[in-house]
Protein backbone atom coordinates (compact mmCIF):
# COMPACT_ATOMS: atom_id res chain seq x y z
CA UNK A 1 132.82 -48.46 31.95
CA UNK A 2 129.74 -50.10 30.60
CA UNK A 3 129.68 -53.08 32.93
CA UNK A 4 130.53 -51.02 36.01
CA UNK A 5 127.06 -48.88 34.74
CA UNK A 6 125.31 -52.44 34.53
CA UNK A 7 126.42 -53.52 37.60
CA UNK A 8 125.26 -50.25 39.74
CA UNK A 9 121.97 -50.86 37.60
CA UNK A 10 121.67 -54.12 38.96
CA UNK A 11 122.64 -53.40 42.24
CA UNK A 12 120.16 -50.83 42.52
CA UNK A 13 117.26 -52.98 41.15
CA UNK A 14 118.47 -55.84 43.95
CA UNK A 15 117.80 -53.03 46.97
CA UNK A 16 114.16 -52.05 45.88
CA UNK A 17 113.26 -55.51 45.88
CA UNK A 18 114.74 -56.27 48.82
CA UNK A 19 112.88 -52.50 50.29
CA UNK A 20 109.79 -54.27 48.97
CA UNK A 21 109.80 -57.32 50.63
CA UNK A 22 110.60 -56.03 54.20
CA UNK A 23 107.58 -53.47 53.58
CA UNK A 24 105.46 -56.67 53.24
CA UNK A 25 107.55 -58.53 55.55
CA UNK A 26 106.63 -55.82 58.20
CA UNK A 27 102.67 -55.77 57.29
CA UNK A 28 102.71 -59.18 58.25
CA UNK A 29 104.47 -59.11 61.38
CA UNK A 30 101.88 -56.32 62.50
CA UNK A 31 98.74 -58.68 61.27
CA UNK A 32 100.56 -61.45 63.61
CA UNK A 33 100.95 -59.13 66.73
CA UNK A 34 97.39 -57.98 66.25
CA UNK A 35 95.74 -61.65 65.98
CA UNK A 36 98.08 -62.78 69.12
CA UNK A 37 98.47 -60.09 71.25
CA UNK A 38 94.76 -59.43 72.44
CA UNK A 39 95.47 -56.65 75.22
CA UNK A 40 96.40 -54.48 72.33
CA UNK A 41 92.80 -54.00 71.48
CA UNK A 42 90.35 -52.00 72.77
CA UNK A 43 88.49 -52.79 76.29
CA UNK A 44 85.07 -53.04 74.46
CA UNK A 45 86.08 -55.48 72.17
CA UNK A 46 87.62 -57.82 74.82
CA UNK A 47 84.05 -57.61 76.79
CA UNK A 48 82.65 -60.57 78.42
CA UNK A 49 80.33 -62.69 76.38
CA UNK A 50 76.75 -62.93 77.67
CA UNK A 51 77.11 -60.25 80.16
CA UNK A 52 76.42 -57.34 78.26
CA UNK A 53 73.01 -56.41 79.11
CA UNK A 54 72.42 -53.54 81.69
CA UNK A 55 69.69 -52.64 83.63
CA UNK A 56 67.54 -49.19 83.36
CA UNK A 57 64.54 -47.60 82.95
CA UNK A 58 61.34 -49.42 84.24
CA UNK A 59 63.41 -52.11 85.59
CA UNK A 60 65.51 -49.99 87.85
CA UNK A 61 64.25 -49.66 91.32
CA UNK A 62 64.04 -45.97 92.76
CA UNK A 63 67.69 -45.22 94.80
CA UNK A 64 68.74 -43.49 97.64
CA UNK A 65 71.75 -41.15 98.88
CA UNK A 66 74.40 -42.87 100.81
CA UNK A 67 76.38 -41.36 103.99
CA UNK A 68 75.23 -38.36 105.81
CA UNK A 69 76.06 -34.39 105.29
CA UNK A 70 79.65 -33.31 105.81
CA UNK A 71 81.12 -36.42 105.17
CA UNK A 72 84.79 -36.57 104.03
CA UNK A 73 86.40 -39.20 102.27
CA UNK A 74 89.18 -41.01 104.06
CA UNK A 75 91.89 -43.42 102.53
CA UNK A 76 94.12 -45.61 104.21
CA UNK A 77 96.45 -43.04 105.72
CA UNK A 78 93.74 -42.44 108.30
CA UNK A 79 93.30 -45.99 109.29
CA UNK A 80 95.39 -48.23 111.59
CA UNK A 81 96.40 -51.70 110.32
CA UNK A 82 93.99 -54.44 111.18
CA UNK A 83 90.45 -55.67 110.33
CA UNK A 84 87.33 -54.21 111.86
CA UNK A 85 83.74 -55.06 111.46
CA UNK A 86 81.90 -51.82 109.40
CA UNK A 87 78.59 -51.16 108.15
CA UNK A 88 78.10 -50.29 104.70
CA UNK A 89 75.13 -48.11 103.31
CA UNK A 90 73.48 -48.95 100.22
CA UNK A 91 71.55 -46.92 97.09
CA UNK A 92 69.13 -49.61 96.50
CA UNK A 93 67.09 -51.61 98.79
CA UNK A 94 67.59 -54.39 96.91
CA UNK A 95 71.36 -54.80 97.31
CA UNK A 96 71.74 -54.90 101.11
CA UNK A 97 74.77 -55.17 102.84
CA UNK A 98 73.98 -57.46 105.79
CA UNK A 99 77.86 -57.67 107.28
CA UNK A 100 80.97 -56.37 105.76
CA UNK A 101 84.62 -57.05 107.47
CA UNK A 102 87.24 -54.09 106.48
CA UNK A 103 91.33 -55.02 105.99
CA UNK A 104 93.79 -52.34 106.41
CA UNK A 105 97.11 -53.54 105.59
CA UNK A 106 99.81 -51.12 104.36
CA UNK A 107 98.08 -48.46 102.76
CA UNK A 108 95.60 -50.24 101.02
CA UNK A 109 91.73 -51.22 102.01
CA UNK A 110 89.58 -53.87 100.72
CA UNK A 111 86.41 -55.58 102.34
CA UNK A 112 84.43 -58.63 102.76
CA UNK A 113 81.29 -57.82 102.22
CA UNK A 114 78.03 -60.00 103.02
CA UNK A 115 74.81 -60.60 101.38
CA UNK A 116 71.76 -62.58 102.87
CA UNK A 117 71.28 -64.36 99.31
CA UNK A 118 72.37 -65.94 95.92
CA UNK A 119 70.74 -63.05 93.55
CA UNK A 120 73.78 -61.53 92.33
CA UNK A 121 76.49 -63.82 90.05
CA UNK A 122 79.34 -61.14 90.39
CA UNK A 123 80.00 -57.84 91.32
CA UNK A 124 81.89 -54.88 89.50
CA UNK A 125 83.31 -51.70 91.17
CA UNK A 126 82.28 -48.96 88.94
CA UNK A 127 79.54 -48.00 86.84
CA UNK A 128 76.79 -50.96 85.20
CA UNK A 129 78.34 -49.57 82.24
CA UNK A 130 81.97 -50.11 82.41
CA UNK A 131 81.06 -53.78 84.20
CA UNK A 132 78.93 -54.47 80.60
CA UNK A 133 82.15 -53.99 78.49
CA UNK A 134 84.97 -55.23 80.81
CA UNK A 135 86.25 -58.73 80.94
CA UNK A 136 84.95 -60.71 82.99
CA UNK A 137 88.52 -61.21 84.45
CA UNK A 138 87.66 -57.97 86.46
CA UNK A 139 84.39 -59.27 87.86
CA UNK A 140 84.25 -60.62 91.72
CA UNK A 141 82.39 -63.49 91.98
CA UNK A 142 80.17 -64.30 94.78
CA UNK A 143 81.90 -67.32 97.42
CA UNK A 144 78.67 -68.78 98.13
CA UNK A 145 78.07 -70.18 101.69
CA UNK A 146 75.01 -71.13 103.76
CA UNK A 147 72.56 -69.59 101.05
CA UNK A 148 74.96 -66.43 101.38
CA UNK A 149 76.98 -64.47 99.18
CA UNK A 150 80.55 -63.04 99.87
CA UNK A 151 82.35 -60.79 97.68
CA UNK A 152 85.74 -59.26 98.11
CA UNK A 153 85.96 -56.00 97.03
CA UNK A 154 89.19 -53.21 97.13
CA UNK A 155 87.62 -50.43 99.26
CA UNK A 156 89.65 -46.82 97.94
CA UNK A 157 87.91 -44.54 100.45
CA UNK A 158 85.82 -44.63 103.51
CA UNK A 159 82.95 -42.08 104.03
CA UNK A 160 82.39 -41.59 100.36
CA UNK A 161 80.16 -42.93 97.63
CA UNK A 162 81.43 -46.10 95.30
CA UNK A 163 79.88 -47.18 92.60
CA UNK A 164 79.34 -50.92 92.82
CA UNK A 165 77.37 -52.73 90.00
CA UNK A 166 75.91 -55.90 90.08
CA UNK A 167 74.94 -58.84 88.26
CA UNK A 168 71.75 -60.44 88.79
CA UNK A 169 71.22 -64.31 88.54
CA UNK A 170 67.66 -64.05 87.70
CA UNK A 171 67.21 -61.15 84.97
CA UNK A 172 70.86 -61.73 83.66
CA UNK A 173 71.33 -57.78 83.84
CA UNK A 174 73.74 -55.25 85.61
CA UNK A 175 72.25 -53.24 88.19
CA UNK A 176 74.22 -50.10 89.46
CA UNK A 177 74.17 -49.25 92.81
CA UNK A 178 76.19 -46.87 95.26
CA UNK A 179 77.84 -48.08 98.54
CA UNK A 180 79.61 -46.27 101.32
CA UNK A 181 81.72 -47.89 104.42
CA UNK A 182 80.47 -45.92 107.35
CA UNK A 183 83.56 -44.89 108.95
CA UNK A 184 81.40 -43.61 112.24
CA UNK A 185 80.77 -47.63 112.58
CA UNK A 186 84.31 -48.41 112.94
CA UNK A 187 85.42 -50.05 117.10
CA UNK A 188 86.71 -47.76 119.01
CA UNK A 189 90.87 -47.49 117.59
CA UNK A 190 90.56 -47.84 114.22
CA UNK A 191 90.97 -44.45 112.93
CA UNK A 192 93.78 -41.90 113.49
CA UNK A 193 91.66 -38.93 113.88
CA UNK A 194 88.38 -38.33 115.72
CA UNK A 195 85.27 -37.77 113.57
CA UNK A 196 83.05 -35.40 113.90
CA UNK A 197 79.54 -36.15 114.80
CA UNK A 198 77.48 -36.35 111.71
CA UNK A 199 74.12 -36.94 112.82
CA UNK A 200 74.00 -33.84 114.72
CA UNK A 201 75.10 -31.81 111.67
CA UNK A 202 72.41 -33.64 109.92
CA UNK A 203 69.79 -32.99 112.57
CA UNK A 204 70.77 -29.46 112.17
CA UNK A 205 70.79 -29.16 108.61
CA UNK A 206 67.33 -30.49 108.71
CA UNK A 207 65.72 -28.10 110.97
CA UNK A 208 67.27 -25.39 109.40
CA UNK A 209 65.11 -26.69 106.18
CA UNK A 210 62.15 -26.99 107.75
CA UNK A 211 62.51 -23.77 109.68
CA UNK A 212 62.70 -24.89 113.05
CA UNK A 213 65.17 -26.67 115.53
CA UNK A 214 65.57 -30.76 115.51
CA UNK A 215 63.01 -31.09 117.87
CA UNK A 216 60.38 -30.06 115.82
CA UNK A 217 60.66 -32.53 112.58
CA UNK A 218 58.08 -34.64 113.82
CA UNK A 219 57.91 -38.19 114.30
CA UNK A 220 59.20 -40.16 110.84
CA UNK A 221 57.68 -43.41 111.65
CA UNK A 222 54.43 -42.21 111.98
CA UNK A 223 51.50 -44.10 109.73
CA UNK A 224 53.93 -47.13 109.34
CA UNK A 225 52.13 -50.58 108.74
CA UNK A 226 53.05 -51.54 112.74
CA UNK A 227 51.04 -49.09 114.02
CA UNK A 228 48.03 -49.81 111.92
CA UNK A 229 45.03 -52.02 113.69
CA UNK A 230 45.35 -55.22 112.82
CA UNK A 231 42.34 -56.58 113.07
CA UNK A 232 38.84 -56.24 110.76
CA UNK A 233 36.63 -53.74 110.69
CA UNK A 234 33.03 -54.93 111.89
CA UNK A 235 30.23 -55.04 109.26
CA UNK A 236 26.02 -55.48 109.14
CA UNK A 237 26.13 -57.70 105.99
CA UNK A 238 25.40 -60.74 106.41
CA UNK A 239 27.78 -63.91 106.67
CA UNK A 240 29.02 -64.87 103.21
CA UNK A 241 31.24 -63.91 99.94
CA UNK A 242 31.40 -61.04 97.69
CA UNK A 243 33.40 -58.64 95.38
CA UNK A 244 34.65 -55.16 96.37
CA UNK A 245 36.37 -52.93 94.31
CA UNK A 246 40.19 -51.63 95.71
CA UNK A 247 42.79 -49.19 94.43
CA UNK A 248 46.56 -49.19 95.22
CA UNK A 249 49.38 -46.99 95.63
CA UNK A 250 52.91 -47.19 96.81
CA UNK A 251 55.77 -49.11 95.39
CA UNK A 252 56.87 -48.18 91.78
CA UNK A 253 53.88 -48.35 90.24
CA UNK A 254 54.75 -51.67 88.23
CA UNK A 255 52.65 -53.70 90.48
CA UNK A 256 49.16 -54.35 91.04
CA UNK A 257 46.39 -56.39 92.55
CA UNK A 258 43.00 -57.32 91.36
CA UNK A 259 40.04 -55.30 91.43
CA UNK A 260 37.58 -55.89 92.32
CA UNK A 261 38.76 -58.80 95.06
CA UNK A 262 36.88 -61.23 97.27
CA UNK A 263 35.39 -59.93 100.40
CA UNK A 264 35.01 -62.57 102.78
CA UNK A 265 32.57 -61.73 105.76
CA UNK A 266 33.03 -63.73 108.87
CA UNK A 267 30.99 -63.22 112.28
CA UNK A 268 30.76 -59.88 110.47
CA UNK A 269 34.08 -58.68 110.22
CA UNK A 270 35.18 -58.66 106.98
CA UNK A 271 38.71 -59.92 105.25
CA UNK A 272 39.80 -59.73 101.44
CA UNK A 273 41.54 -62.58 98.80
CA UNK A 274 43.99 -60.06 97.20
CA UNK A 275 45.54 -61.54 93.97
CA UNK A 276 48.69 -59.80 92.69
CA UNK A 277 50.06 -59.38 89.28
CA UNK A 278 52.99 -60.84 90.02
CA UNK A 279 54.22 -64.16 91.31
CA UNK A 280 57.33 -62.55 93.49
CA UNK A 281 55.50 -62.06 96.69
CA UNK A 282 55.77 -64.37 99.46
CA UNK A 283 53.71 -62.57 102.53
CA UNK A 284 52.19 -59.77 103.41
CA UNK A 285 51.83 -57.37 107.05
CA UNK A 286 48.90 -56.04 107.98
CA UNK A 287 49.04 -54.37 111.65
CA UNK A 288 52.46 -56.02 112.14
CA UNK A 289 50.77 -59.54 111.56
CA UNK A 290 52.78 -62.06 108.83
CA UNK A 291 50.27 -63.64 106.42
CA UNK A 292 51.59 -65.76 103.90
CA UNK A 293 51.04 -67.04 99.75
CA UNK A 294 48.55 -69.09 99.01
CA UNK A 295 49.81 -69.82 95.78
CA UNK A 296 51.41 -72.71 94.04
CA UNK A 297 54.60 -71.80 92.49
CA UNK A 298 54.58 -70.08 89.61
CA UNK A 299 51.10 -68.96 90.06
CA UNK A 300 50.58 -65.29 90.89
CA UNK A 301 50.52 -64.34 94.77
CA UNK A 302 47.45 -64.59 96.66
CA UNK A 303 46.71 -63.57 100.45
CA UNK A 304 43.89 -63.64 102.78
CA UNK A 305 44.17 -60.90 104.93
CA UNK A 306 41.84 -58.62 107.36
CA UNK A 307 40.39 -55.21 105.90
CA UNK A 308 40.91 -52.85 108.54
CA UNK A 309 39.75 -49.70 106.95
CA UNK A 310 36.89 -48.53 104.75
CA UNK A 311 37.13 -45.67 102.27
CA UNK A 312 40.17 -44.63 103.42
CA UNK A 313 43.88 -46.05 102.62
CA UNK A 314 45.49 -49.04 104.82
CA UNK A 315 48.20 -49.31 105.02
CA UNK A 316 50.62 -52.72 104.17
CA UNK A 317 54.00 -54.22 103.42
CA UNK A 318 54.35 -56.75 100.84
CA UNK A 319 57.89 -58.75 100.44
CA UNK A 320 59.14 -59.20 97.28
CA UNK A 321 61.87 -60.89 95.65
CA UNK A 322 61.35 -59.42 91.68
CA UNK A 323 64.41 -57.65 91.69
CA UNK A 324 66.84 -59.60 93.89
CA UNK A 325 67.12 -59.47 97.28
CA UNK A 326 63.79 -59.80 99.60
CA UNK A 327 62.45 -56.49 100.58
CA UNK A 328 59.62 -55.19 102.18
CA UNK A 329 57.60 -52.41 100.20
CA UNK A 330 54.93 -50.48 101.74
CA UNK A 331 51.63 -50.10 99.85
CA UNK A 332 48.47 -48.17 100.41
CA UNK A 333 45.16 -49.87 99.85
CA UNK A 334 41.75 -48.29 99.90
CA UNK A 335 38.36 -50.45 99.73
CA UNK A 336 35.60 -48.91 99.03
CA UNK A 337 31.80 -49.33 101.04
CA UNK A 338 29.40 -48.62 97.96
CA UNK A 339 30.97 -51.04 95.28
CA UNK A 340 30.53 -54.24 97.27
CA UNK A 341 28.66 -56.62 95.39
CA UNK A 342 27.62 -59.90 94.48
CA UNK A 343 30.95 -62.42 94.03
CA UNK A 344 30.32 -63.34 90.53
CA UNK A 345 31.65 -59.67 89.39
CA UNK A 346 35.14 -61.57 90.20
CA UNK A 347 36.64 -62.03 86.76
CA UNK A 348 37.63 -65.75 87.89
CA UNK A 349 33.99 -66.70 89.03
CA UNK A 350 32.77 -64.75 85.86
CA UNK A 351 34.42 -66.84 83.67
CA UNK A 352 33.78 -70.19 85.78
CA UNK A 353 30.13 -69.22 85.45
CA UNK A 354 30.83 -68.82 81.56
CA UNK A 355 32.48 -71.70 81.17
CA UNK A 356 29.63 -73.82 82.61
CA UNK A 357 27.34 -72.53 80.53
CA UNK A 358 29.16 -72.95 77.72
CA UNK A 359 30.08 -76.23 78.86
CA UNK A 360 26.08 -76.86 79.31
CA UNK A 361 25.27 -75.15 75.73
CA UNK A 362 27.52 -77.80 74.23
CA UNK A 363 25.98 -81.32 76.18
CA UNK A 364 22.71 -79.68 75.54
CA UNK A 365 23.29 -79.12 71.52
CA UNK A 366 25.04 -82.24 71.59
CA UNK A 367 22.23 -84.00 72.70
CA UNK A 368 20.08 -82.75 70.69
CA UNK A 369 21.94 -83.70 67.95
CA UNK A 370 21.57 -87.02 68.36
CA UNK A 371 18.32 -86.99 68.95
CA UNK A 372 17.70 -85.17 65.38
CA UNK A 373 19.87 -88.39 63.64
CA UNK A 374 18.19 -90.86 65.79
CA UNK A 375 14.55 -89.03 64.53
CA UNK A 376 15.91 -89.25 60.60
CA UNK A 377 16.91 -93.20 61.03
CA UNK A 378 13.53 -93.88 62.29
């Protein structure tokens, strides 16, 4: 009876052992799965490298709405098979959509869309967020052709908001944006249904707002740069250069331009050197006139251009191409009569004029410093 008590003992010993060592057996099959199975951790630890950065604050540009009141969403279900050119609306001026080509093909949608440059790396549908903590296996990358940039993106509805980030080339950052695939753009067969006419719901929702009927809005184009005179004022000063002082306003306020500025008088009419404080602008319109940088590259941009006002704002576009693609942003500029003045209150001839007489201070002490040691040797 004794050994059969030993034996049990044994026996039992054996089993926690053997309990102990598939405990620890098991704890190092889960440290396995979780070094070699990757997709079992979370999204934000699987981000892409290098692509984390996202864009806000100062360095987001000021948006706009998308699509027009009313508008419905519509999936798939309301479309017939095919492809069909579409325009697509964008929040940000920055990220136009020159071209987009729309695939329907068994109840699913995606697009070809087109943009007239090489700014963005990739694109992300959803937030700038989400896009800075996805892998990069999820980004579209641009098929670059011609200087042009394609992306292929699923479309989920028509008439309706998407967010669509994207990744610029030059700051390294995501930038989100909103687009919407027009459905009212679609040929003529396309759809299923007729659709109702939103810009007379618009028209109407407007003049209820402003208390009167369409009609009645006003003209929105008025005071654009095109219908400003292009040509320069006439003045009684005399042929030659000076300074003026000018103020700015328009854009987001992160620009700016030198002041005071040359004034150039010719035949008496008088134009302005405008310097910017950035090296992103490649021409200007005045009047509906082109006038282009006459800087090297890399130095801030600098036009010549007519003043066509005089204590009162005049109005220009100036192209830029800070924050992507090239767009045209309207500025207002105001000169003003009583500060014109002689041209060395320029800072750049001010501190030419400086450096010559430094430059004069030094030949003249060095000079005289050598006549002092020639005096002692003699």
């Amino acid at each position: 009876m004794h050994k059969i008590d030993l034996l049990k003992k044994r026996i039992q010993k054996c089993c926690r052992r053997w309990e102990g060592r598939k405990r620890g057996m098991l704890a190092v099959a889960a440290l396995i799965c979780c070094l070699v199975v990757p997709w079992s951790l979370p999204a934000h630890v699987m981000a892409a490298a290098g692509y984390e950065d996202v864009a806000a604050g100062s360095d987001v540009a000021s948006t706009q709405n998308v699509g027009k009141y009313g508008m419905t969403p519509l999936t798939a279900d309301y479309l017939r098979d095919g492809s069909y050119e579409i325009s697509v609306d964008s929040s940000s001026k920055f990220f136009r959509i020159k071209s987009a080509e729309l695939t329907v093909k068994n109840g699913k949608m995606k697009a070809v869309i087109m943009i007239d440059s090489t700014s963005y790396e990739f694109v992300y549908m959803g937030s700038a967020e989400g896009a800075a903590k996805a892998p990069k296996s999820r980004y579209i990358e641009a098929d670059v052709k011609n200087g042009r940039s394609y992306f292929t993106v699923p479309v989920s509805a028509l008439d309706e908001p998407l967010n669509c980030a994207a990744f610029s080339s030059n700051t390294k950052k995501w930038y989100g944006r909103q687009i919407l695939f027009d459905a009212t753009t679609l040929p003529s067969g396309a759809l299923t249904i007729t659709l109702p006419d939103y810009n007379k719901i618009q028209d109407a929702v407007d003049a209820y707002d402003n208390g009167g009927d369409a009609d009645s809005r006003g003209d929105n184009t008025a005071g654009t740069s095109e219908q400003q005179p292009s040509d320069p004022i006439y003045t009684s000063l005399d042929n030659g250069e000076y300074s003026i002082q000018v103020s700015m306003t328009g854009g987001s306020g992160r620009a700016s331009i030198q002041s005071p500025a040359y004034l150039y008088v010719r035949k008496h009419h008088i134009y302005s050197k405008l310097t910017w404080s950035s090296s992103h602008y490649d021409y200007m319109i005045v009047g509906g006139r082109k006038y282009l940088n006459e800087s090297n590259n890399g130095e801030n941009s600098t036009f010549t251009i007519p003043v066509t006002a005089i204590d009162e704002p005049m109005i220009v576009k100036a192209d830029t191409t800070a924050l992507g693609d090239p767009v045209e942003i309207e500025y207002h500029l105001t000169f003003y009569e009583n500060s014109i003045g002689d041209v060395d209150q320029i800072p750049q001839i001010a501190a030419k004029k400086v450096l010559a007489i430094a430059l004069v201070v030094i030949i003249a002490g060095g000079i005289l410093n050598y006549l002092i040691k020639r005096g002692k040797r003699q």
